[in-house]
PDB file of N, CA and C in Angstrom:
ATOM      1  N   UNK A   1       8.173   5.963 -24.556  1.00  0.00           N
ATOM      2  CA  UNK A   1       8.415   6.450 -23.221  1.00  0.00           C
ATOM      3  C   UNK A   1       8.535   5.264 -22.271  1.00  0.00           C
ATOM      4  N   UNK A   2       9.549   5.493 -21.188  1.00  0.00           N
ATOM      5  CA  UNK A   2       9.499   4.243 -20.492  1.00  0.00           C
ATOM      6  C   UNK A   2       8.795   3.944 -19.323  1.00  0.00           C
ATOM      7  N   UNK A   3       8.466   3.149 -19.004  1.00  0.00           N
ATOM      8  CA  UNK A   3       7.607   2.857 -17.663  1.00  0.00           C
ATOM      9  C   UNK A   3       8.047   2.968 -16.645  1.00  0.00           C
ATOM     10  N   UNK A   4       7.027   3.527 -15.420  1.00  0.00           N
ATOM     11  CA  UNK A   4       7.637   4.113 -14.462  1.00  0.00           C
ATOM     12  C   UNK A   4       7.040   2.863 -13.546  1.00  0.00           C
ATOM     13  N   UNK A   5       8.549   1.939 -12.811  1.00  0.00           N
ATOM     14  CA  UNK A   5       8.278   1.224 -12.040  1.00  0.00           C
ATOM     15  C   UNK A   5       7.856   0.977 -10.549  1.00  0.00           C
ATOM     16  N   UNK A   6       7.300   2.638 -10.476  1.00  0.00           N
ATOM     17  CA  UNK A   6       6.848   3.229  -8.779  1.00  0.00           C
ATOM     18  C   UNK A   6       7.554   3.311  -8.035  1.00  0.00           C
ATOM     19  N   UNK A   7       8.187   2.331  -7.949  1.00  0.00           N
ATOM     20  CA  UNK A   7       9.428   2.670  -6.483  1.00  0.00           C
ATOM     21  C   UNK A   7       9.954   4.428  -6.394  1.00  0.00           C
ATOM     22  N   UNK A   8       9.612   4.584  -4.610  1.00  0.00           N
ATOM     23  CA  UNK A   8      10.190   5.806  -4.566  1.00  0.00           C
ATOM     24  C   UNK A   8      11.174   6.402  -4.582  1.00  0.00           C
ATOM     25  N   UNK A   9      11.636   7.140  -4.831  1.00  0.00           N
ATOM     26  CA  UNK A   9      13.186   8.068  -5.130  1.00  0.00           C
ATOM     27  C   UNK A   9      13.642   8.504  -4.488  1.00  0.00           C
ATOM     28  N   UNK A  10      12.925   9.330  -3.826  1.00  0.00           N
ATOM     29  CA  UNK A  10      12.932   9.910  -2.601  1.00  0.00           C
ATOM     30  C   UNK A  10      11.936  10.427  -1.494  1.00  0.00           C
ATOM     31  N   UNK A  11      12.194  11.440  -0.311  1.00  0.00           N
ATOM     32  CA  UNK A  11      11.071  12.126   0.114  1.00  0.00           C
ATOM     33  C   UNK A  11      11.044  13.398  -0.016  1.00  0.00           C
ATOM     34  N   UNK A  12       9.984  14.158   0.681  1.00  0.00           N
ATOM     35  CA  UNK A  12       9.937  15.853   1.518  1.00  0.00           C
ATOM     36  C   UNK A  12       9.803  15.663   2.339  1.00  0.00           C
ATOM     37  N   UNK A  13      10.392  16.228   3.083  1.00  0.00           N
ATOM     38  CA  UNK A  13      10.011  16.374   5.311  1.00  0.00           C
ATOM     39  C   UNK A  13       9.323  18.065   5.398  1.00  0.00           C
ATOM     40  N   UNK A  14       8.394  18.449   5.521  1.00  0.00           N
ATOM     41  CA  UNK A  14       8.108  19.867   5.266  1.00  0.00           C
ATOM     42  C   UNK A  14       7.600  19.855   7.330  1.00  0.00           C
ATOM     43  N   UNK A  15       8.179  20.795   7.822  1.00  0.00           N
ATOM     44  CA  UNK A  15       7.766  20.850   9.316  1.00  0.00           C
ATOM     45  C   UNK A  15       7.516  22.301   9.471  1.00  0.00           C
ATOM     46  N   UNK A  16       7.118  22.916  10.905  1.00  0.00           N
ATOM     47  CA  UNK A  16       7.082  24.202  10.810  1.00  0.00           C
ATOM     48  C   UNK A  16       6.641  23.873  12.274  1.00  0.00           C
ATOM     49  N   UNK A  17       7.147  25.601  13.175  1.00  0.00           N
ATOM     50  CA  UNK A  17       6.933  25.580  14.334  1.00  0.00           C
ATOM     51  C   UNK A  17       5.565  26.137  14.632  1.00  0.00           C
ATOM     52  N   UNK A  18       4.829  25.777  15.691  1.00  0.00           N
ATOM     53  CA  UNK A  18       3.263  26.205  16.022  1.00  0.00           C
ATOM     54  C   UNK A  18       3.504  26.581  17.259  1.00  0.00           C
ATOM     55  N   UNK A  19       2.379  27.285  17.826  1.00  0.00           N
ATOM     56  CA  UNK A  19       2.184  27.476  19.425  1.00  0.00           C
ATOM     57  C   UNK A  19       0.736  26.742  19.482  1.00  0.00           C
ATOM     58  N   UNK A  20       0.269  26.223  18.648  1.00  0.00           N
ATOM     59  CA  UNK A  20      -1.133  25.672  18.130  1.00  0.00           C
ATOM     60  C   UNK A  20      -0.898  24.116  18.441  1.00  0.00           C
ATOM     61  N   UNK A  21      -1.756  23.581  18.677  1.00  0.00           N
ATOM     62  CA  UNK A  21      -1.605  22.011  18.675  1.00  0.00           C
ATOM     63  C   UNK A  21      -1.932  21.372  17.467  1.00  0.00           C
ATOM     64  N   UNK A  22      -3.132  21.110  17.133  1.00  0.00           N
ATOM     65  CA  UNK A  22      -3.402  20.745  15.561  1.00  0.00           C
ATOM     66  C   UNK A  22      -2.985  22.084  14.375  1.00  0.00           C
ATOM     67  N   UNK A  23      -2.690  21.710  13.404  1.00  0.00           N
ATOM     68  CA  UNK A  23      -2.383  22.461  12.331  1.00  0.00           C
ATOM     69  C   UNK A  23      -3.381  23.159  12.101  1.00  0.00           C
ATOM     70  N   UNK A  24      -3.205  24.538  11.819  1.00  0.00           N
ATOM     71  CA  UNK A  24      -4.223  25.260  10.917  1.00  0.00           C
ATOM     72  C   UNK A  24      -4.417  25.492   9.419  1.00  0.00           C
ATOM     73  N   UNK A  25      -5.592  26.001   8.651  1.00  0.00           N
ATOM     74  CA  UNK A  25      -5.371  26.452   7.966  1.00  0.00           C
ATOM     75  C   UNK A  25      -4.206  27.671   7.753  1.00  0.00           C
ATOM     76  N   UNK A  26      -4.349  28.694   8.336  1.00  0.00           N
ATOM     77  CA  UNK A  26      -3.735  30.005   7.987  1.00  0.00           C
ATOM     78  C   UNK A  26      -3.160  29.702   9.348  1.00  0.00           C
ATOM     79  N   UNK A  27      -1.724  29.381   8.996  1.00  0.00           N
ATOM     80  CA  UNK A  27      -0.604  29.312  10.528  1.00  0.00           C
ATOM     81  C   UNK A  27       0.128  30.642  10.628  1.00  0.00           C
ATOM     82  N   UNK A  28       0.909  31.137  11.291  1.00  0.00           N
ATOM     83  CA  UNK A  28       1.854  32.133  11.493  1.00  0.00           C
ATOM     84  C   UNK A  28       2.926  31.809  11.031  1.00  0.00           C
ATOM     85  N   UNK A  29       3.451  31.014  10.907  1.00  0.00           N
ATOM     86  CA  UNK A  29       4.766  29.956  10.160  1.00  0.00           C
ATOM     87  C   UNK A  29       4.653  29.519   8.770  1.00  0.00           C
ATOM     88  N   UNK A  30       5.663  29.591   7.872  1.00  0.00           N
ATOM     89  CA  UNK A  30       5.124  28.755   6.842  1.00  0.00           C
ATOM     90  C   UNK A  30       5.944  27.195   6.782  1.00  0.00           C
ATOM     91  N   UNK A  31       5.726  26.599   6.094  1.00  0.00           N
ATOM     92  CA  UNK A  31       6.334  25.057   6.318  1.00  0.00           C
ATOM     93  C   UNK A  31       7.958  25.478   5.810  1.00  0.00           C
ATOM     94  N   UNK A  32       8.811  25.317   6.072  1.00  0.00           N
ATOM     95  CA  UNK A  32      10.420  24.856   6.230  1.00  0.00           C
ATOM     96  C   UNK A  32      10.268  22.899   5.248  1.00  0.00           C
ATOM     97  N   UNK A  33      11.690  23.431   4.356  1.00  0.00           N
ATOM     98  CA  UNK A  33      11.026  22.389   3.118  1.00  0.00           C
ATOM     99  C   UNK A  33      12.777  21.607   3.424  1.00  0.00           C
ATOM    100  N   UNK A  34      12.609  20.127   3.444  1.00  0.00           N
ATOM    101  CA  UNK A  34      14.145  19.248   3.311  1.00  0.00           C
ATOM    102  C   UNK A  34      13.889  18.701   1.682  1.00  0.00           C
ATOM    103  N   UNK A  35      13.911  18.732   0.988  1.00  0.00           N
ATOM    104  CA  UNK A  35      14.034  17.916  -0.347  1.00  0.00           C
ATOM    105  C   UNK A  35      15.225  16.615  -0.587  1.00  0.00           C
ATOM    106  N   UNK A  36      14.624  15.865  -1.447  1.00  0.00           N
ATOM    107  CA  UNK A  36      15.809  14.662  -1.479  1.00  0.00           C
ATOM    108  C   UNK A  36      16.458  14.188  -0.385  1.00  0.00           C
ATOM    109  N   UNK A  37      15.363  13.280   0.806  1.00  0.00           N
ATOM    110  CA  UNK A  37      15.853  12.160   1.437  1.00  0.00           C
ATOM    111  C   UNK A  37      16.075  11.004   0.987  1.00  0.00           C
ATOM    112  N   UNK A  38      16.482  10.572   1.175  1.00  0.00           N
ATOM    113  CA  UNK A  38      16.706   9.117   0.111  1.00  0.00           C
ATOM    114  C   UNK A  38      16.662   8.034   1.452  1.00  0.00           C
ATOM    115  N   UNK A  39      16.697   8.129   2.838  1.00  0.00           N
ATOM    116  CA  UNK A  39      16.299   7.398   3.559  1.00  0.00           C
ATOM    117  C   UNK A  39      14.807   7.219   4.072  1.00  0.00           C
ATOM    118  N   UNK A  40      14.080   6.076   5.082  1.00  0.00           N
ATOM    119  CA  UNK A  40      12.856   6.482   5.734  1.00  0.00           C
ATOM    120  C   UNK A  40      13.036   6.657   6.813  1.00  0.00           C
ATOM    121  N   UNK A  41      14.296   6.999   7.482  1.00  0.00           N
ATOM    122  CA  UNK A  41      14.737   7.731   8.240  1.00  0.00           C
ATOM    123  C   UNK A  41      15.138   9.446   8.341  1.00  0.00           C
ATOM    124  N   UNK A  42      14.804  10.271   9.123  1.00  0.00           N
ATOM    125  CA  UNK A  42      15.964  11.415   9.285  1.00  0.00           C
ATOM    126  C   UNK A  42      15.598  12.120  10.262  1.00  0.00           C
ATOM    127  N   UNK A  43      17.087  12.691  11.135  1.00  0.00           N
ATOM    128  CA  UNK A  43      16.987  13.672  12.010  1.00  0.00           C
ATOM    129  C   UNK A  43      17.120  15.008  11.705  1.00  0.00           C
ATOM    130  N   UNK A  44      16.325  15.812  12.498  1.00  0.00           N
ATOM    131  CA  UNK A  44      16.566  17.030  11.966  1.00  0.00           C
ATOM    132  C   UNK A  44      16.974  18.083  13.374  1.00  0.00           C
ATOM    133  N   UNK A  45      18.566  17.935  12.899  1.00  0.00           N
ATOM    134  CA  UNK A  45      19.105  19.063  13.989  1.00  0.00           C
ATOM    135  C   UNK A  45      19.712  20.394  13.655  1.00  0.00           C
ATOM    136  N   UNK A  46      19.853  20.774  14.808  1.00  0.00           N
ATOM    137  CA  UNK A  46      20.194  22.488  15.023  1.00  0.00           C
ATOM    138  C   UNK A  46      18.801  23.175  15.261  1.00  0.00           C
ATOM    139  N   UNK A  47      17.472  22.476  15.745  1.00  0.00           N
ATOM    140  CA  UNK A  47      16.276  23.085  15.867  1.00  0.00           C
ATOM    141  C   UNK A  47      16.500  23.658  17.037  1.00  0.00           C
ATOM    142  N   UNK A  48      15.617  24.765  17.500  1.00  0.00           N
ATOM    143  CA  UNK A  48      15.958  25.410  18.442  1.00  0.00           C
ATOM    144  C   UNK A  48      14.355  25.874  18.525  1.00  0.00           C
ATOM    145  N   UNK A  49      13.685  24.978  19.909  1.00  0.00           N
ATOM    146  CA  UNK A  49      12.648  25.137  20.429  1.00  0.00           C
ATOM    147  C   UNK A  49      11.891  26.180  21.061  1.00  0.00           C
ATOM    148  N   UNK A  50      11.449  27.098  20.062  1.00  0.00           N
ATOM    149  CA  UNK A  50      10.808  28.617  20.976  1.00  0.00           C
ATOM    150  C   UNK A  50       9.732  28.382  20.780  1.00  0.00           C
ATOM    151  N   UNK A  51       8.767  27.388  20.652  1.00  0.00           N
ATOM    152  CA  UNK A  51       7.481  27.609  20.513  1.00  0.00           C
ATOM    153  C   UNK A  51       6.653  25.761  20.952  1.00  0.00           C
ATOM    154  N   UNK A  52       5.923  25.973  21.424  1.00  0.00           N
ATOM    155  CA  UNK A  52       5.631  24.930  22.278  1.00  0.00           C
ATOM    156  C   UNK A  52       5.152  23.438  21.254  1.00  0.00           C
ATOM    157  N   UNK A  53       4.303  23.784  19.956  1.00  0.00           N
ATOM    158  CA  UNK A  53       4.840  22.207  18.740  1.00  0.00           C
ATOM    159  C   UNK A  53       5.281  22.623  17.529  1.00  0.00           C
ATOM    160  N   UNK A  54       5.221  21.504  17.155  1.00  0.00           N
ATOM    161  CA  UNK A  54       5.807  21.099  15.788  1.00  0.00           C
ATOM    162  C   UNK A  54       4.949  20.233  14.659  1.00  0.00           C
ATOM    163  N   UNK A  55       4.917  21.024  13.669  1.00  0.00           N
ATOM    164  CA  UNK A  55       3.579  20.303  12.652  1.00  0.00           C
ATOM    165  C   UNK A  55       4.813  19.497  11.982  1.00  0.00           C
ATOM    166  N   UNK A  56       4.625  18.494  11.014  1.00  0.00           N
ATOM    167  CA  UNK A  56       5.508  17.559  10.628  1.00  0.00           C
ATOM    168  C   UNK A  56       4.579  17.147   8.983  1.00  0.00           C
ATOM    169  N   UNK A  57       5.139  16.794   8.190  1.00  0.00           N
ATOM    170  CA  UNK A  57       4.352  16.608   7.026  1.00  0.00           C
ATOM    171  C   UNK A  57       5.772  15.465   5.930  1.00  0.00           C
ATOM    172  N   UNK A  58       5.322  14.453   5.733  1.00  0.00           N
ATOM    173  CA  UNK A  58       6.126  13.766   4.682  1.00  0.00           C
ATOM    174  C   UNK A  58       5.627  13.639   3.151  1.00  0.00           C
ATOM    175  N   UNK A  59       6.046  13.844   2.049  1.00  0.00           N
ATOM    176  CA  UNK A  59       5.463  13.175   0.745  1.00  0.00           C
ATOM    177  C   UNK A  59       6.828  12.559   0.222  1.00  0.00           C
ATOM    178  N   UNK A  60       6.735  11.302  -0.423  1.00  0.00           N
ATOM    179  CA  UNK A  60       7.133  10.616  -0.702  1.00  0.00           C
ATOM    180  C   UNK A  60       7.158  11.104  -3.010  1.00  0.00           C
ATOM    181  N   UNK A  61       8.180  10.465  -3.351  1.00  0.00           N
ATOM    182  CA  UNK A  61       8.166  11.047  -5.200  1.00  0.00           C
ATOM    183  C   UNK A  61       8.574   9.845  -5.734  1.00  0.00           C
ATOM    184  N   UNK A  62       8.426   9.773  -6.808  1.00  0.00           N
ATOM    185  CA  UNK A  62       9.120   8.675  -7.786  1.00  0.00           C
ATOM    186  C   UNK A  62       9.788   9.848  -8.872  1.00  0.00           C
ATOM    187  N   UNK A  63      10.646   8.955  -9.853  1.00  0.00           N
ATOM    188  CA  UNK A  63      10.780   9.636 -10.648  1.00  0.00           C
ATOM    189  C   UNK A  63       9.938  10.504 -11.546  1.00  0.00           C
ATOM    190  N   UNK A  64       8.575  10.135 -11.815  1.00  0.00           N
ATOM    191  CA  UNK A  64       7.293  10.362 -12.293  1.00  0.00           C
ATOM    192  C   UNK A  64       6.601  11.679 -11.600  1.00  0.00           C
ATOM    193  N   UNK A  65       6.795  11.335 -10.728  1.00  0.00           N
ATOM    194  CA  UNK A  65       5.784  12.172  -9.530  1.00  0.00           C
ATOM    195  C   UNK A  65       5.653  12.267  -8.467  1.00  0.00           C
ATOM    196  N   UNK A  66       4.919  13.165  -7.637  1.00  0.00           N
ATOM    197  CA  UNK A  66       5.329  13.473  -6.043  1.00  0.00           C
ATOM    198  C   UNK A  66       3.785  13.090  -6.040  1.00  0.00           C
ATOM    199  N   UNK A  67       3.441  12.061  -5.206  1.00  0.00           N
ATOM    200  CA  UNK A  67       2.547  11.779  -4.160  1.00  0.00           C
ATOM    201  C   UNK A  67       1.987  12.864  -3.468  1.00  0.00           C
ATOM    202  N   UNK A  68       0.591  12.407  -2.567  1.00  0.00           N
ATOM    203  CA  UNK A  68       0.138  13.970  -1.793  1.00  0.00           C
ATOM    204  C   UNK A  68       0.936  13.749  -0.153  1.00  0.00           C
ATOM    205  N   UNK A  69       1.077  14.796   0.449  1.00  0.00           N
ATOM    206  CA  UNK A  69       1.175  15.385   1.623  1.00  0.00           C
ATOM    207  C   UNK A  69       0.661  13.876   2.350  1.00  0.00           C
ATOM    208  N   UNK A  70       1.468  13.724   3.811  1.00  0.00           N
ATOM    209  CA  UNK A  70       0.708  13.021   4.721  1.00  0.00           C
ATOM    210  C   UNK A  70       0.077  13.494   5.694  1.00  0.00           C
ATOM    211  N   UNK A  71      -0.767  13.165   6.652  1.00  0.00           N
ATOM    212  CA  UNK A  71      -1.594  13.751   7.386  1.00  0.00           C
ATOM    213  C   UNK A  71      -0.544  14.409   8.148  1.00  0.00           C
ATOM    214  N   UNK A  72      -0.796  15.597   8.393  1.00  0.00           N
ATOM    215  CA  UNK A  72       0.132  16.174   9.483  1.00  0.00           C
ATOM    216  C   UNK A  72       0.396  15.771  10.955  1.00  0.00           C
ATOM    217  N   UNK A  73       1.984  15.240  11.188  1.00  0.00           N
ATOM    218  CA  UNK A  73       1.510  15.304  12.944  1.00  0.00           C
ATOM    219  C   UNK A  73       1.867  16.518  13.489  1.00  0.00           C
ATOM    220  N   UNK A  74       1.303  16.768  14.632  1.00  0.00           N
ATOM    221  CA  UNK A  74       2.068  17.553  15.804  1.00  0.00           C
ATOM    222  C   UNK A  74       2.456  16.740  16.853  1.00  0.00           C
ATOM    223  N   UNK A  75       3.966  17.083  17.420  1.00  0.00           N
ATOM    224  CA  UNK A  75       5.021  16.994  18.400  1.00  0.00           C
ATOM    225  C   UNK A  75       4.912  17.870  19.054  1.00  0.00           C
ATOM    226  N   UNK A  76       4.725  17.859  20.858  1.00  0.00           N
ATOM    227  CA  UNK A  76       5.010  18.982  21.375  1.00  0.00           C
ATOM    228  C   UNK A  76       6.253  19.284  21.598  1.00  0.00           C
ATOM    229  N   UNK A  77       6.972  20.127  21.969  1.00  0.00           N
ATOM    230  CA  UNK A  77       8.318  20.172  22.357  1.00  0.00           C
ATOM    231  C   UNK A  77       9.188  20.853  23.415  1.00  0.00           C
ATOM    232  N   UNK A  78       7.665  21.645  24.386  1.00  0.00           N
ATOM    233  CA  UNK A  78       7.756  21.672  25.535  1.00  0.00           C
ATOM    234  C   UNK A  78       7.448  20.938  26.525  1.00  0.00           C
TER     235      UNK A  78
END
């Protein structure tokens, strides 16, 4: 089997809209999933702001494996 030289492959951008400021356990929303970024950049348009934040979550994969979740931020967006 061959060795996995870590470098990442890609990401997840998992976000979701809140009326909450910090994330909850049990939200009203569930997370909205981007798969296969291949930049450490990205915008994410056509959002359409009805709710006052935005939870935000990145994990990073190798070919091997997906890394854990990053700490969540919230964005307000009113």
């Amino acid at each position: 089997m061959p060795e996995d030289d870590g470098r990442i492959d890609h990401f997840v951008l998992e976000y979701r809209k809140t009326n909450f400021g910090l994330p909850r356990v049990k939200d009203e929303q569930p997370w909205e999933l981007i798969d296969y970024i291949k930049a450490t950049e990205y915008t994410l348009s056509g959002l359409k702001f009805d709710t006052k934040y935005m939870n935000l979550r990145v994990q990073a994969c190798n070919k091997a494996v997906a890394g854990e979740y990053s700490d969540p931020v919230t964005l307000e967006t009113k």
